[in-house]
Protein backbone atom coordinates (compact mmCIF):
# COMPACT_ATOMS: atom_id res chain seq x y z
CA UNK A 1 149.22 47.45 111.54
CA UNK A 2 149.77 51.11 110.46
CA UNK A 3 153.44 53.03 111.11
CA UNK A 4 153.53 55.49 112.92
CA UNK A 5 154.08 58.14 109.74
CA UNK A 6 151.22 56.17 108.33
CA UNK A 7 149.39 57.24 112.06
CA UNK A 8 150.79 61.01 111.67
CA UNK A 9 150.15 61.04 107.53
CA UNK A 10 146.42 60.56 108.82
CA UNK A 11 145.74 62.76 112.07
CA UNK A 12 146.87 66.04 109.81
CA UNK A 13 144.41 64.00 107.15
CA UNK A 14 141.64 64.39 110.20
CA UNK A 15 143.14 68.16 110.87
CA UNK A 16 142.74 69.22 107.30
CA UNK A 17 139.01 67.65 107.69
CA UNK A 18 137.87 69.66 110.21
CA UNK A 19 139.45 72.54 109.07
CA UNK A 20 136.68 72.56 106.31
CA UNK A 21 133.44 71.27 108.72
CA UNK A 22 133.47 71.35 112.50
CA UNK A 23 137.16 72.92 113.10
CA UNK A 24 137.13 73.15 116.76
CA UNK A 25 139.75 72.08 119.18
CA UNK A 26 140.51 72.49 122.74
CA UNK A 27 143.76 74.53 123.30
CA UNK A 28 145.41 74.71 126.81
CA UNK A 29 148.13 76.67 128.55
CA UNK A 30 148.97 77.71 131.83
CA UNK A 31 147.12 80.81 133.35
CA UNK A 32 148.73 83.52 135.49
CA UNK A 33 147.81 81.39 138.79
CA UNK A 34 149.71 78.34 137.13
CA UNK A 35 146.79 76.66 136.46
CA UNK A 36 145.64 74.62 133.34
CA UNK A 37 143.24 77.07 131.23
CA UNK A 38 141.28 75.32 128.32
CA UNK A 39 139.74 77.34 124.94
CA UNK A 40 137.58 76.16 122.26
CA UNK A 41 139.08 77.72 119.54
CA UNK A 42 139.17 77.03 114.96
CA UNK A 43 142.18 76.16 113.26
CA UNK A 44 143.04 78.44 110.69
CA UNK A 45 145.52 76.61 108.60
CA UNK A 46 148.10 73.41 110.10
CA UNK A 47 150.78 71.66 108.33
CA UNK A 48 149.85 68.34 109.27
CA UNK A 49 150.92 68.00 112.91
CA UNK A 50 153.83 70.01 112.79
CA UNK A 51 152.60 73.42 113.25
CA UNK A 52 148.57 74.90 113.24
CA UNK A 53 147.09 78.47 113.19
CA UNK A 54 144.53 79.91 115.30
CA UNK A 55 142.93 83.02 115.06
CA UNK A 56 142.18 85.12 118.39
CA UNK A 57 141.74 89.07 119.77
CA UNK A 58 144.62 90.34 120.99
CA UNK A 59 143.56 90.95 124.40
CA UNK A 60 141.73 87.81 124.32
CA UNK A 61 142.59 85.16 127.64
CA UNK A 62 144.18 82.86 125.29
CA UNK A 63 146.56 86.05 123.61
CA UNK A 64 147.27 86.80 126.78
CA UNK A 65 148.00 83.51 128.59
CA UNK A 66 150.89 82.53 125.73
CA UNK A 67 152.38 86.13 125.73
CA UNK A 68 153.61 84.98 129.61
CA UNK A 69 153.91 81.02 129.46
CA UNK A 70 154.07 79.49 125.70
CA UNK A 71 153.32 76.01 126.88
CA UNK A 72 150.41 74.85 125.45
CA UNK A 73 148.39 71.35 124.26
CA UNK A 74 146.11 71.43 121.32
CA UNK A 75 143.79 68.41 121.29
CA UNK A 76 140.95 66.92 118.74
CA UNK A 77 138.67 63.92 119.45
CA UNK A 78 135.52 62.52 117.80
CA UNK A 79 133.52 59.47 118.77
CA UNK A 80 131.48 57.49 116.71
CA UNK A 81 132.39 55.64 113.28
CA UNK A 82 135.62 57.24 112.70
CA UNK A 83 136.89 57.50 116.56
CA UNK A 84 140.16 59.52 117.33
CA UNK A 85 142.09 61.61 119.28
CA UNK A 86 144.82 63.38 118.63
CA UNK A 87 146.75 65.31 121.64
CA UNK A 88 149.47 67.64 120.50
CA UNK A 89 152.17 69.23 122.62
CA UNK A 90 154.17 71.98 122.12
CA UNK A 91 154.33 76.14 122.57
CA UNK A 92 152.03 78.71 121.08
CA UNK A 93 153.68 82.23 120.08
CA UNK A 94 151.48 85.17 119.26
CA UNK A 95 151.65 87.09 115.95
CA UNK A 96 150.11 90.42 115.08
CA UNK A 97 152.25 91.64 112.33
CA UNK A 98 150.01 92.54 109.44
CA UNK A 99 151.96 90.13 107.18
CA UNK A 100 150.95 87.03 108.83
CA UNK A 101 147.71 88.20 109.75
CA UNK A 102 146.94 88.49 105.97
CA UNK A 103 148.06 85.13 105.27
CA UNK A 104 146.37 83.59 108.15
CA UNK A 105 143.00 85.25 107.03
CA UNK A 106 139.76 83.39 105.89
CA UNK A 107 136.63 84.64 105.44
CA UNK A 108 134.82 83.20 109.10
CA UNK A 109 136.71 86.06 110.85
CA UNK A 110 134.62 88.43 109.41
CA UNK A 111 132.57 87.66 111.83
CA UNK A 112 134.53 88.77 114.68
CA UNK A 113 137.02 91.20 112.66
CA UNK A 114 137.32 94.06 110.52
CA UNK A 115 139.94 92.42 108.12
CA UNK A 116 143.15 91.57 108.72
CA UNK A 117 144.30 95.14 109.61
CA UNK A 118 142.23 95.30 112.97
CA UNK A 119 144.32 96.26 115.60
CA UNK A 120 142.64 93.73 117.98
CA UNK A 121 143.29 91.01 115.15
CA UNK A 122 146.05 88.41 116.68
CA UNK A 123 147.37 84.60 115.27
CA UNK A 124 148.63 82.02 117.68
CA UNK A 125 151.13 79.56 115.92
CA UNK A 126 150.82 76.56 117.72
CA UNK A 127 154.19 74.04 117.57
CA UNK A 128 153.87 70.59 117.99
CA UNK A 129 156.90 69.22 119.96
CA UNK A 130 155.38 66.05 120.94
CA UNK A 131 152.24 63.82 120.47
CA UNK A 132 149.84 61.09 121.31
CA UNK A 133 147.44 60.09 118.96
CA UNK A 134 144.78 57.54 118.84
CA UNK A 135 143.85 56.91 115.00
CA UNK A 136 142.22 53.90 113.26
CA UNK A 137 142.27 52.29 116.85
CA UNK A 138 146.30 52.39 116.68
CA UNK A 139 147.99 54.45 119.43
CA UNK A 140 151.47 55.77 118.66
CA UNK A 141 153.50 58.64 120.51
CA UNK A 142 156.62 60.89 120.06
CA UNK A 143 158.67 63.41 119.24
CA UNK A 144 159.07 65.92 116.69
């Protein structure tokens, strides 16, 4: 039966593979009523579990939401041949100094942004501060 660094070792694995296909995730935080408020959102760039990057407008909900409550829960899940899910808790903070924003750039945000100058151009840092993952049909939870 795997460890539970074995378990963590692999759910950044998973993070790092959907960085580079399908890199959506759910993110969650608390809204201004004090209610749970869900986004579907692409991870930038993650050191395995410990910390991930998400790119956002500044005066998007999400930007918003963390500016007043940093709470958050970042989850992945896929079902079929390689089933898992990895829940991640932890706090969000929001970043718009140009520095990070130019190391936190890829080319999908193109898309949405003039480069990594645009004013409306913000990163959330997501940090893990507990998890529960479900990997290789092995559930382990915990602290970082």
């Amino acid at each position: 039966m795997p460890n539970t660094q074995e378990i963590i070792q692999k759910a950044g694995a998973i993070i790092d593979q959907r960085i580079r296909a399908a890199n959506y995730c759910t993110l969650t935080g608390i809204d201004s009523d004090g209610c749970p408020a869900s986004t579907t959102i692409s991870i930038s760039k993650h050191d395995g579990i410990r910390w991930l990057t998400l790119c956002t407008g500044v005066g998007a909900p999400s930007s918003v939401r963390f500016r007043a409550n940093p709470k958050a829960c970042l989850c992945l899940n896929l079902d079929g041949d390689h089933m898992y899910h990895i829940a991640l808790m932890g706090e969000v903070q929001v970043y718009t100094d140009l520095e990070t924003k130019r190391e936190m750039w890829y080319d999908g945000l193109a898309d949405h942004f003039s480069g990594p100058e645009d004013d409306n151009f913000a990163v959330l840092r997501f940090t893990t501060k507990s998890y529960s993952l479900w990997v290789d049909y092995t559930e382990v939870k915990g602290a970082l």
